[in-house]
Structure formats: C-alpha cells, structure tokens
Protein backbone atom coordinates (compact mmCIF):
# COMPACT_ATOMS: atom_id res chain seq x y z
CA UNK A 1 -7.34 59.72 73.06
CA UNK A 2 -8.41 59.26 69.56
CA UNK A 3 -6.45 62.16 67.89
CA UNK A 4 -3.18 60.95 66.70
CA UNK A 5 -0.47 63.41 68.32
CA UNK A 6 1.94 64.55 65.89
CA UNK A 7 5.59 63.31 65.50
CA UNK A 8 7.62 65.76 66.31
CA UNK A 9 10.86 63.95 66.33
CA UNK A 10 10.30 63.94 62.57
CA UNK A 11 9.95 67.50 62.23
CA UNK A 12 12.57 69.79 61.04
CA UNK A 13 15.45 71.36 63.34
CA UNK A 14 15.72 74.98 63.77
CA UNK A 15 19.20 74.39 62.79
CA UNK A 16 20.14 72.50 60.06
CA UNK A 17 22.70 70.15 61.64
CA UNK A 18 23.93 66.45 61.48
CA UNK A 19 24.75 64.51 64.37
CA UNK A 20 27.20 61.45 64.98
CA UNK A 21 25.44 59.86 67.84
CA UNK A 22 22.20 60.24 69.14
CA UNK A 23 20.71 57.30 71.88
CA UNK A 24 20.68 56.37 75.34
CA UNK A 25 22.75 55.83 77.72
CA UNK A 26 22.81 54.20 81.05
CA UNK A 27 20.39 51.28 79.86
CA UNK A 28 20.96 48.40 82.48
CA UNK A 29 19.44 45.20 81.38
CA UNK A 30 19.88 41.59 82.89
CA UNK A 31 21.72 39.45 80.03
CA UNK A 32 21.53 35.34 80.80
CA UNK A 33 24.44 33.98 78.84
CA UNK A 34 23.74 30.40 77.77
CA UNK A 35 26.83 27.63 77.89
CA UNK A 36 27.21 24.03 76.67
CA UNK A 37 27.18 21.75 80.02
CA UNK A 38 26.96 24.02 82.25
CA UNK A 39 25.21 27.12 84.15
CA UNK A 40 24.52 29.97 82.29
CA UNK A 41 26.04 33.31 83.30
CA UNK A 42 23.58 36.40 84.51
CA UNK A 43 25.43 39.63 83.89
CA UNK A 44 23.75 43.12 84.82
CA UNK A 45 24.62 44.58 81.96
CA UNK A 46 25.07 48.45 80.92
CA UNK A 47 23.98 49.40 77.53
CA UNK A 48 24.74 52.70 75.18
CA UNK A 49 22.62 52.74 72.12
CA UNK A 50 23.51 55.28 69.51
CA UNK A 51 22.07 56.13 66.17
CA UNK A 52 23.60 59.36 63.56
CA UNK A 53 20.78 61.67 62.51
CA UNK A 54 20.56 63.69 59.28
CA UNK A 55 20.19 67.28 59.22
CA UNK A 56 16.72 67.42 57.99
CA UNK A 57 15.53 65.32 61.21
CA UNK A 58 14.71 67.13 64.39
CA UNK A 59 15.14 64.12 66.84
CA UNK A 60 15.93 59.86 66.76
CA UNK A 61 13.16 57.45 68.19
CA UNK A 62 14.21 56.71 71.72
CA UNK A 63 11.34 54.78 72.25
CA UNK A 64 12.06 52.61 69.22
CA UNK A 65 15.79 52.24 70.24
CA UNK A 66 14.40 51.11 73.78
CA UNK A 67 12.06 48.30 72.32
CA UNK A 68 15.19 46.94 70.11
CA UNK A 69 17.17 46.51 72.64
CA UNK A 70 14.52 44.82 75.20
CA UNK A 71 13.64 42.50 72.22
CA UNK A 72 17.00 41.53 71.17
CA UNK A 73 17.85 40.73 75.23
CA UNK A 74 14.60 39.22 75.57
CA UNK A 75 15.74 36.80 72.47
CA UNK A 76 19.23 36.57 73.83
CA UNK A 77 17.39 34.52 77.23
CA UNK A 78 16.13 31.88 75.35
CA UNK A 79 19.31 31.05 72.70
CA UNK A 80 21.01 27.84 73.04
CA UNK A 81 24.29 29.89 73.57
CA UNK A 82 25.37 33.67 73.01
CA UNK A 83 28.49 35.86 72.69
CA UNK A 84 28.30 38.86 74.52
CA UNK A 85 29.45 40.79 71.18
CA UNK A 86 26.56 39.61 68.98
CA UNK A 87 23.79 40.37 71.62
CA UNK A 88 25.44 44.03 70.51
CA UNK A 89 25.55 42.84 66.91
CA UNK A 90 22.01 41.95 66.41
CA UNK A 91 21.13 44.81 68.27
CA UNK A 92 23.03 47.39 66.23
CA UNK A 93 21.48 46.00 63.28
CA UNK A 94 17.75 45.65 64.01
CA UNK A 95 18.64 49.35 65.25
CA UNK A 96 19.83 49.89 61.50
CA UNK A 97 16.96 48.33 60.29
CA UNK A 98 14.48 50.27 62.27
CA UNK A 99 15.41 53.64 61.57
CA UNK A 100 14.85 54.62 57.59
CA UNK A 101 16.42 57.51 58.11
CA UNK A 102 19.96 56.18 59.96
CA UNK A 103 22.88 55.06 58.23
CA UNK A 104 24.74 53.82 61.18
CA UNK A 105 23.75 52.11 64.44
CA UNK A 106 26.27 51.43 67.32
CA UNK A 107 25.52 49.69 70.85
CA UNK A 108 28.40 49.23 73.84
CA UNK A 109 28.28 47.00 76.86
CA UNK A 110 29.87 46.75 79.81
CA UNK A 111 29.05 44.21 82.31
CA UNK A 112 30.76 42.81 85.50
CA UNK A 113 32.08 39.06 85.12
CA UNK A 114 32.89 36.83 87.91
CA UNK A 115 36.18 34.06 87.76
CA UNK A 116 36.06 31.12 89.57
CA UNK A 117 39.95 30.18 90.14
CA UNK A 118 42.28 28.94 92.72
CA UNK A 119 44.66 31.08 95.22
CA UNK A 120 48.42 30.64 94.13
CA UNK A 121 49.76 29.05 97.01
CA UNK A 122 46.95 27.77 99.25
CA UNK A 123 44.88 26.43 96.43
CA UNK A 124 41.70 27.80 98.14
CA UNK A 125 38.63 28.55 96.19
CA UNK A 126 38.01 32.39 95.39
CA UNK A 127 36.42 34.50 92.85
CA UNK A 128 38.00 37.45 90.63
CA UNK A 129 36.23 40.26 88.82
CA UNK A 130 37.01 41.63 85.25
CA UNK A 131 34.79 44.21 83.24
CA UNK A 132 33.54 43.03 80.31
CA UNK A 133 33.78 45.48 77.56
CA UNK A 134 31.70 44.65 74.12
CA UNK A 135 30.45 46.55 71.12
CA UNK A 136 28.87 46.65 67.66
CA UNK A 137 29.02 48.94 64.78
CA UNK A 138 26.22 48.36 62.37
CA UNK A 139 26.15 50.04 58.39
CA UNK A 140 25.78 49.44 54.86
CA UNK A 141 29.23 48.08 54.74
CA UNK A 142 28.25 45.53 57.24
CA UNK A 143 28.58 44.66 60.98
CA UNK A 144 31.71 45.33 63.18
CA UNK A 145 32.19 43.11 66.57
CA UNK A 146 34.08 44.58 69.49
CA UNK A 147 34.90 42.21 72.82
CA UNK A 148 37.57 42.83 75.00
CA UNK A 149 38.24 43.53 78.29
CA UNK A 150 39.14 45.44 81.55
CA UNK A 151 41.15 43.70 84.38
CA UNK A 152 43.35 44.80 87.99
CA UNK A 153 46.77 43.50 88.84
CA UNK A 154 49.57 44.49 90.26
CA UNK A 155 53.01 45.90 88.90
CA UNK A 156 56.73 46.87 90.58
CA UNK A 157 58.80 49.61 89.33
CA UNK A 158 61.91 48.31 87.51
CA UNK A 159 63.91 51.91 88.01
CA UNK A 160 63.11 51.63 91.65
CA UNK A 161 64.29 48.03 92.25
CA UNK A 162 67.04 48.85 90.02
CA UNK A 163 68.10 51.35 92.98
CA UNK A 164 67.46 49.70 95.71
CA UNK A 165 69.45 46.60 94.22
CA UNK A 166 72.20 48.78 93.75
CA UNK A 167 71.87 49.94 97.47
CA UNK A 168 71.78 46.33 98.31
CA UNK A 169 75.40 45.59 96.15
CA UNK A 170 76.60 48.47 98.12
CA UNK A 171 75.86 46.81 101.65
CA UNK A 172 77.24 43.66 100.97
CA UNK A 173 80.29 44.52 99.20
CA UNK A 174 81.17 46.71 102.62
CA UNK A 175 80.39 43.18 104.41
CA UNK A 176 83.47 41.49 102.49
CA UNK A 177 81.20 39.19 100.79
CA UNK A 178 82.46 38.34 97.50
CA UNK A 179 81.03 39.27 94.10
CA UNK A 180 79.60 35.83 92.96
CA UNK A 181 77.66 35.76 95.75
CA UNK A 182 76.28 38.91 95.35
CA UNK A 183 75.27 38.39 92.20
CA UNK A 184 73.56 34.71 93.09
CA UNK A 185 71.96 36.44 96.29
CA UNK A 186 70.23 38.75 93.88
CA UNK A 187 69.64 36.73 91.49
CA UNK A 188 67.30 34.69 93.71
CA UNK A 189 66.26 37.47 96.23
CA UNK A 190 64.54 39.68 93.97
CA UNK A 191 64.78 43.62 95.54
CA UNK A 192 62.22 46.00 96.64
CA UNK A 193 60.69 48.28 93.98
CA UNK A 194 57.43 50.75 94.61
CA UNK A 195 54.32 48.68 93.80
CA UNK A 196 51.26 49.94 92.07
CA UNK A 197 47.80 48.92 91.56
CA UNK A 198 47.22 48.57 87.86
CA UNK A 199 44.31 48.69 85.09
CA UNK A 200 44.66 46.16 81.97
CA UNK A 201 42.31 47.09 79.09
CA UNK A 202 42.56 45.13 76.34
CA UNK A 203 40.09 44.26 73.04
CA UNK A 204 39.45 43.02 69.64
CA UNK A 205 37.19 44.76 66.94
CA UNK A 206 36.74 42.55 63.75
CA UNK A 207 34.61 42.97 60.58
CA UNK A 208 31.23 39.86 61.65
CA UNK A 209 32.18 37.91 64.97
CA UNK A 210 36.00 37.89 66.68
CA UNK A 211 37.59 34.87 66.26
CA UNK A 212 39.08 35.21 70.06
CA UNK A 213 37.79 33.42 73.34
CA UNK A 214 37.00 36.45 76.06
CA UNK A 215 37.90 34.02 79.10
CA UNK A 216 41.62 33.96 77.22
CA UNK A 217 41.58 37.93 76.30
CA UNK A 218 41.57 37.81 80.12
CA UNK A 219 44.21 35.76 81.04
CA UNK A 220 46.23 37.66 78.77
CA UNK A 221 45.60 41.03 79.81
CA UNK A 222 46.18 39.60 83.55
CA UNK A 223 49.75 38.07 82.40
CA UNK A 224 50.53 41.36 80.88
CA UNK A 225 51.56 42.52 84.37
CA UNK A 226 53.99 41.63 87.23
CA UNK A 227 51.65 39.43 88.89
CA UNK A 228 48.00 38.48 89.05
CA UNK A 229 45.92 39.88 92.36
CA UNK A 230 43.33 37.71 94.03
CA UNK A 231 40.32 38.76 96.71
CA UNK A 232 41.56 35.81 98.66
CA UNK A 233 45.15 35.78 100.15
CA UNK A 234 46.26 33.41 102.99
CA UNK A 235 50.48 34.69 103.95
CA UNK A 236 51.55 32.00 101.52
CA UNK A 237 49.89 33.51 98.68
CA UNK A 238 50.91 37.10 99.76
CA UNK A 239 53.91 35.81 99.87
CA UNK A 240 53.58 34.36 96.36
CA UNK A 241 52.18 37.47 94.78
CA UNK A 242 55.06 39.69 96.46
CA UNK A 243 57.50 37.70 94.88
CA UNK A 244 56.25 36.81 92.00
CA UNK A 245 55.50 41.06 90.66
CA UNK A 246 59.19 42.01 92.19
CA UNK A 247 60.44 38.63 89.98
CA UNK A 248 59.10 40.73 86.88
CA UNK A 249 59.07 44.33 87.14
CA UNK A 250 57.29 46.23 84.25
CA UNK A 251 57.37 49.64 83.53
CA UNK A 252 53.69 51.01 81.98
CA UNK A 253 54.93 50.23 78.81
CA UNK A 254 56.22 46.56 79.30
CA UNK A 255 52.69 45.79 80.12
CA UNK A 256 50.94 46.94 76.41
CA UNK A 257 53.89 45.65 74.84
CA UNK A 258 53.41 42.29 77.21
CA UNK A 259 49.82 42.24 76.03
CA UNK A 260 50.73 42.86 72.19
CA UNK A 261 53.00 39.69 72.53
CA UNK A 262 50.83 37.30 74.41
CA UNK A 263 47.76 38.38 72.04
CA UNK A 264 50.51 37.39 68.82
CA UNK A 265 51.17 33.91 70.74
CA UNK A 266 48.06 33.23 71.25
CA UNK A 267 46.28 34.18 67.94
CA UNK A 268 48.81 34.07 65.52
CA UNK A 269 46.47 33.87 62.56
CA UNK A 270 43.81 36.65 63.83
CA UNK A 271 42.65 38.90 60.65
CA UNK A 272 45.25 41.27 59.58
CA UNK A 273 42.72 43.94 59.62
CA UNK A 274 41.74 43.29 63.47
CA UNK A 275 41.80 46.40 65.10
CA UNK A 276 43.28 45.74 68.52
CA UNK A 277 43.28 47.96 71.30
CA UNK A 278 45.33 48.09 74.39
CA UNK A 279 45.77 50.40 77.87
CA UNK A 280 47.89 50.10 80.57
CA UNK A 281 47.10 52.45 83.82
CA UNK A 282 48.94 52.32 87.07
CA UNK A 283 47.89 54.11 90.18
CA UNK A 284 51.56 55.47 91.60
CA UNK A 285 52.27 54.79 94.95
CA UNK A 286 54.96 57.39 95.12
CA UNK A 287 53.81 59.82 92.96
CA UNK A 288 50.14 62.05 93.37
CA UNK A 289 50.17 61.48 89.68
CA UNK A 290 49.52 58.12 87.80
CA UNK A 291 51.09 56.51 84.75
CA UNK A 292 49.36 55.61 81.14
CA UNK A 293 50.06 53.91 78.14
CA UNK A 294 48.48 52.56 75.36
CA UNK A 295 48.17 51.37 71.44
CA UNK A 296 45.65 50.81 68.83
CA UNK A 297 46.77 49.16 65.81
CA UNK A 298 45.55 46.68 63.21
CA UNK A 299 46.50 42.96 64.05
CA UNK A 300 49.05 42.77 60.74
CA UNK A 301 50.86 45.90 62.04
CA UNK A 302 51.10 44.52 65.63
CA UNK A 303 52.31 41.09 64.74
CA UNK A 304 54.99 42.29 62.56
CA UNK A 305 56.31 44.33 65.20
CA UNK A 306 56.08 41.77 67.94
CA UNK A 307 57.95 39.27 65.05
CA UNK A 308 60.40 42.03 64.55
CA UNK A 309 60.31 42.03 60.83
C-alpha cells in the first residue's frame, strides 16, 4: 500500500476533553528475573500501561505503548539482575519519552511468586504463593517506584475467644477447681475463637528505587497475622498453625497496625516521604459479610506513631 493512511489518533476530539489515563490493560508478558548464584525467576506477569492525553488529542498510540513495553521486557531477559519495580520504571519512562504529547506515564504489575519454605512442624518441603504487586509513575518531576505485596494467612477473633474463655472460667469454677489454676490452664490452653481466612496487602512507593527487599515485605505482611498458612500440612503442623493463630488473636485492625510496626522494625531509616500502603481483609466465617481495614501514610508519619511520639 503505498499511500500513507492518515493518523487519526492525532486528530482532534469532537469534545474537547483531557484524560488521566489512557493504555492497556490486561498485557501478560513472561518476565525472567535474573539473581546472583542462583536460578532466575520466570513470572507471568500482568501489565497496565497508562498514558494522560491532552484535550487537543483525539487518541494515545497503543501500538507505541505495546512496543515499549515488549522492548523494555525483552531487555529485562538479558540483565545481569532486575527488580521487578524498575522493569516498571524504565518502562514508564521510555513511555514518557515516546509520547511528545504526554506528561505522565504509569505502568502496574502483578505477577504470581512462588516460596520455597519448610512446614512448621514436620519440616517438609512445600511451596507458598504471594502476589506480587509493582508500579511506576514516570513525569517531569522524576520517576516514582512502587513494590509491595499481596499475601493469605489466617486470623482468630479476639472478642470470640474472649467469650468462649469466659465460658471456659465458668465450667471450671463449677468443677471446684481453684482460681490459679484456672488462670495457668488458660494461660497455656489458648480458647476457641472463629477463624478467618485473611488477605495481607502491603507496599512501598518511593521517589527512584525502594530501598526495601520484596522477599522481607513478605514475611512481614505474613507476620502481620495470627499465623502463617502453608499448602502442605501433616496433623503436627495443623496442629501448629491452630495453636499458634488462637496464641495471637487479631482483630482486622491489629493486623495493619502489626504490619505498620514490623515495617518500622525492620526499616527504621526508610525515607520519611515513603508512601506506605497497607490492607487487611478477612473473609468472616460467622458473618455473610467480611471485615476491612487499611492505611496509607508517609513513612515519617507512620514511624512516629508506631514510636509513640
């Protein structure tokens, strides 16, 4: 076809309107994640792509925002070592750099990551699964890094244990046995409580690359509640888990708070201006509905509060 066919993406709207986002969604891509010593790590990766678009412009380059991102993955193969975060960095601004007419460029990923780790009580080998969430804001100002994650667990009602504990006082003090042993019976026979399934999300957003190790923004989100889950359970380590969430019963709210302090202990000297993000969902096992929390804050904020200053 030798007549050029004309660009209508850069024609004029009807309507005279700016838009926030404009991309792609759904983009899955294969990302091989180089590491020192060892085998690299293939996720299958979702992308979003986004670009704004001025008023005067009628549509963004799809095709363009397609090519950047299989160029940047294609270059993210073959590097010596990659954070998941600045394959979304790079991408965000080659996007920027791409499109004259864009003044901000923003990519999200969310990939599937697999844990190699041992059972709690059987010490068999098993695997766990956590979602990997990362993203990148690219503008004039510079670039902003996202990497977090999303993780399962399991919690126990405090209010419920609280009443069947009571239930439990009430039993044995009609048995004649005395109050001291009560108390030390309880003390080391934690009570039933209503369990729940429950969703840890949990990330970092810093001005250029986080300063934070996803592998330990996992382990933190997974502390965050009653007890850590595994695909593998012999009875001993049902046993273990069942113990171990009634030994620590967390309302929705202990468990973002939980996550605020073991983000503080771990990374005491993060960037004030960190924005950190945190979500705690449980799916009730009582209830038809489910119960939510959750806090966004700026690392200076959240660390004074955790310090209580």
């Amino acid at each position: 076809m030798s007549q050029q066919l004309p660009d209508v993406q850069a024609s004029s709207p009807d309507v005279s309107v700016g838009l926030n986002r404009v991309g792609v969604t759904g983009v899955e891509k294969l990302v091989k994640l180089h590491r020192e010593d060892d085998r690299p790590i293939v996720l299958m990766a979702e992308f979003e792509v986004f670009v704004d678009l001025p008023s005067w412009r009628k549509g963004a380059d799809m095709s363009r925002n397609m090519e950047v991102v299989d160029e940047m993955l294609e270059e993210a193969v073959s590097e010596p070592a990659m954070r998941v975060e600045d394959v979304c960095g790079d991408v965000a601004e080659r996007l920027l750099e791409k499109h004259e007419y864009t003044t901000q460029a923003e990519v999200r990923m969310e990939a599937e990551y697999m844990i190699r780790e041992q059972t709690p009580a059987s010490d068999r080998p098993t695997q766990a699964t956590a979602d990997i969430i990362a993203s990148a804001t690219a503008n004039d100002d510079g670039t902003r890094e996202e990497i977090g994650c999303h993780v399962v667990g399991m919690t126990v009602c405090p209010c419920s244990q609280g009443m069947s504990e009571s239930r439990a006082r009430d039993v044995l003090d009609g048995l004649d046995v005395d109050r001291e042993t009560v108390d030390q019976f309880l003390e080391e026979v934690p009570q039933p409580g209503h369990s729940q399934r429950g969703h840890a999300t949990l990330t970092v957003e810093t001005s250029g690359e986080p300063a934070v190790d996803l592998n330990e923004l996992i382990d933190i989100a997974r502390d965050s509640m009653s007890a850590r889950i595994y695909n593998l359970a012999k009875r001993p380590d049902e046993d273990h888990m069942t113990f171990e969430s009634h030994s620590d019963a967390k309302f929705v709210e202990d468990c973002v708070r939980a996550m605020a302090d073991g983000l503080v202990e771990r990374y005491p000297n993060l960037a004030d201006d960190a924005v950190i993000y945190m979500e705690q969902s449980n799916d009730e096992s009582i209830h038809q509905h489910n119960a939510h929390a959750e806090r966004a804050a700026e690392f200076g904020q959240l660390k004074t509060e955790v310090d209580g200053e």
